[in-house]
Protein backbone atom coordinates (compact mmCIF):
# COMPACT_ATOMS: atom_id res chain seq x y z
CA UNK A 1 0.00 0.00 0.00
CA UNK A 2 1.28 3.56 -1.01
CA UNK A 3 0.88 6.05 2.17
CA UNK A 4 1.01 9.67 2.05
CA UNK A 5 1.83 11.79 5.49
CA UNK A 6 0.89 15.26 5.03
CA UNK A 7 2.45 16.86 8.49
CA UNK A 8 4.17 20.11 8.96
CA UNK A 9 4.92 19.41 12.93
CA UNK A 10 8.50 16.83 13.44
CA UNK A 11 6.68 15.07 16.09
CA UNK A 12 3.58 13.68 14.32
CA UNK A 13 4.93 13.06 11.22
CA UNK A 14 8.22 10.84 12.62
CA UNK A 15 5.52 8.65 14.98
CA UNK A 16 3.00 8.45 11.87
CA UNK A 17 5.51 7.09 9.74
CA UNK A 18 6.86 4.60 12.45
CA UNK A 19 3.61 3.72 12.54
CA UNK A 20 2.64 3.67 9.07
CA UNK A 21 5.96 2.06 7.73
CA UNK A 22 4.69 -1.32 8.80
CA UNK A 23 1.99 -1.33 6.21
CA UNK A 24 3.43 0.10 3.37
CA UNK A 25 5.68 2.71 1.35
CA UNK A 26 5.47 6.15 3.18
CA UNK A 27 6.27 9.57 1.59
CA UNK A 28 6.27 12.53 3.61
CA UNK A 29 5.58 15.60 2.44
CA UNK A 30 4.84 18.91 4.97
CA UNK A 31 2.38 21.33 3.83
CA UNK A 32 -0.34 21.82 1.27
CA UNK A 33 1.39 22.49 -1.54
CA UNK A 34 4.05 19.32 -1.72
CA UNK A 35 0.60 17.40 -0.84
CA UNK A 36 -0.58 18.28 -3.74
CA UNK A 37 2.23 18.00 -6.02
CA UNK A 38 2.97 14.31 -4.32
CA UNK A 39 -0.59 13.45 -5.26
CA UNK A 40 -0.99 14.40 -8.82
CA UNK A 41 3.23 12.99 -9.60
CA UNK A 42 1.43 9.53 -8.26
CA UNK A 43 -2.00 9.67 -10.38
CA UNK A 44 0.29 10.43 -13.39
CA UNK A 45 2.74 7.57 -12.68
CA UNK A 46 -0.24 5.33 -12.41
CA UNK A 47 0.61 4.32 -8.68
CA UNK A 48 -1.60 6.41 -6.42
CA UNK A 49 -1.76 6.35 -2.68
CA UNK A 50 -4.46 4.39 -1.27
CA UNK A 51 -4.13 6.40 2.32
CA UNK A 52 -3.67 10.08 3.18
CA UNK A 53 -3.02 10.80 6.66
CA UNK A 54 -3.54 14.63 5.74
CA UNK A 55 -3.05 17.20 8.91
CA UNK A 56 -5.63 20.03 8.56
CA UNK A 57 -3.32 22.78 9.56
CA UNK A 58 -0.45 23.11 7.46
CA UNK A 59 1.84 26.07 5.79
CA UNK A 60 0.84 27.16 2.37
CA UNK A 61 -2.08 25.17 1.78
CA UNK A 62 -3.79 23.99 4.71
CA UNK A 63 -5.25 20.61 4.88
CA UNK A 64 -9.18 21.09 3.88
CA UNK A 65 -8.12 23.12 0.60
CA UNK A 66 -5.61 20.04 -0.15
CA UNK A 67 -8.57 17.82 0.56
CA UNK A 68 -10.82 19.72 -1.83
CA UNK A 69 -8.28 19.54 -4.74
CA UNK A 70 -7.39 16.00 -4.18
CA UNK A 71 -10.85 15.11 -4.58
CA UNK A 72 -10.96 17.16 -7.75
CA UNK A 73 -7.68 15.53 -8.87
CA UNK A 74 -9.53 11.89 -8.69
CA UNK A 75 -12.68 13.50 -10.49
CA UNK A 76 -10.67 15.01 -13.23
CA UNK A 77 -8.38 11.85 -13.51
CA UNK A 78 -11.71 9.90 -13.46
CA UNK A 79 -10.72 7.65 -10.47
CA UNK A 80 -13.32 5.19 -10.01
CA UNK A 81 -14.94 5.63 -6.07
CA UNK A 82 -13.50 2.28 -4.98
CA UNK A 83 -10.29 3.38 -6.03
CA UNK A 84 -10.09 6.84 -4.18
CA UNK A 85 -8.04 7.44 -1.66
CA UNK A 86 -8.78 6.78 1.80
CA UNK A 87 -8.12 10.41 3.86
CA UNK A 88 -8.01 10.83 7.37
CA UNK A 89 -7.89 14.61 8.24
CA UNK A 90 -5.23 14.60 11.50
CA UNK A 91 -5.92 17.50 13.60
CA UNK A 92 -4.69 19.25 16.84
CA UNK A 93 -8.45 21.57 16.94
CA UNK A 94 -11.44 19.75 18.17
CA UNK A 95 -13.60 22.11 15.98
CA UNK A 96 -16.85 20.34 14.65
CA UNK A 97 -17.04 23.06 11.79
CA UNK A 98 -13.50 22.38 10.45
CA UNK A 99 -14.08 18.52 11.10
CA UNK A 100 -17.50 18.87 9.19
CA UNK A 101 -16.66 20.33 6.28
CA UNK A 102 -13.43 17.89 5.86
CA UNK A 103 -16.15 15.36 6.13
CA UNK A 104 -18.07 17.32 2.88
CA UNK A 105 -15.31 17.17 1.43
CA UNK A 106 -14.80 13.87 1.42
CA UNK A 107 -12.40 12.59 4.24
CA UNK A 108 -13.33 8.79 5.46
CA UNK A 109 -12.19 9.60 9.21
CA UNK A 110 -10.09 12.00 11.28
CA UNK A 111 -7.51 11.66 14.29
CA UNK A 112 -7.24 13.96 16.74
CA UNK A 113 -3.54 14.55 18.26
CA UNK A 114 -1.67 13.20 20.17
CA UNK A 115 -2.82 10.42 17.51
CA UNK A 116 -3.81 7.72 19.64
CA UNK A 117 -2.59 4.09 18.06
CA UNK A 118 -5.18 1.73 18.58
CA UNK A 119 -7.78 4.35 17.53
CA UNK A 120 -5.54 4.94 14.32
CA UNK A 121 -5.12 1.58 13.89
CA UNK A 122 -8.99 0.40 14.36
CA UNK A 123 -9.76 3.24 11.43
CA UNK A 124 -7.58 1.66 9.25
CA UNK A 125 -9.18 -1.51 9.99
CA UNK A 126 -12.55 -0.23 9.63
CA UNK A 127 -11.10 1.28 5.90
CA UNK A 128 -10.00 -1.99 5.37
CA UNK A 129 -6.79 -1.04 4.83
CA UNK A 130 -4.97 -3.02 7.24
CA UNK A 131 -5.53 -6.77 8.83
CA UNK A 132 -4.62 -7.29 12.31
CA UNK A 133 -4.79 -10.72 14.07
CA UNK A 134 -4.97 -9.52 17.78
CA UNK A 135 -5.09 -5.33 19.13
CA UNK A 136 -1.68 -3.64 19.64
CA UNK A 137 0.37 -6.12 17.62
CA UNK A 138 0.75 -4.10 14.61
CA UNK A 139 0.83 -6.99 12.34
């Protein structure tokens, strides 16, 4: 599976791709505008990312605007809906407005920080993106 981590802050980004890693290829990019550019290199090369972990504010572009455009991307690039990528909007603000219209937009989940594993890991799950055989083993 092709991941991409959209984080500006060192922090979240280094324990998202720990965690990530396990499941597949991670790029890291860390605002809105590399998000972007990260997304549209991987619809052209024909290998797009099946999960976004995309934080909502970022530098340049923040993380609902990326959102938008990467759902445009897929409509332009006529992604079929099974084949869009699965977004989860990580956030540091508990505000339902922001959180809504990420949801409009067309996120699958969010994660509020500090990202809490099992949670992460049950939304996955739930996305069918990973498989685990017992909680906490990471496998």
């Amino acid at each position: 599976m092709r991941i991409l981590i959209a984080e500006d802050d060192f922090v979240s980004r280094s324990f998202l791709n720990r965690l990530l890693s396990k499941y597949g290829e991670c790029d890291i990019v860390v605002d809105g505008v590399e998000t972007l550019d990260a997304f549209l290199m991987a619809l052209k090369e024909n290998d797009p990312y099946k999960l976004i972990c995309l934080d909502i504010m970022m530098p340049k572009a923040d993380g609902v605007k990326a959102l938008k455009a990467i759902r445009e991307l897929e409509e332009q690039y006529e992604v079929k809906e099974e084949d869009r990528a699965k977004i989860i909007m990580i956030t540091a603000l508990a505000e339902a407005q922001i959180v809504q219209t990420a949801f409009e937009f067309g996120c699958e989940a969010y994660a509020t920080k500090p990202i809490d594993t099992e949670k992460l890991l049950e939304v996955l799950e739930k996305l069918r993106l990973v498989k685990r055989t017992e909680p906490g083993n990471g496998a």
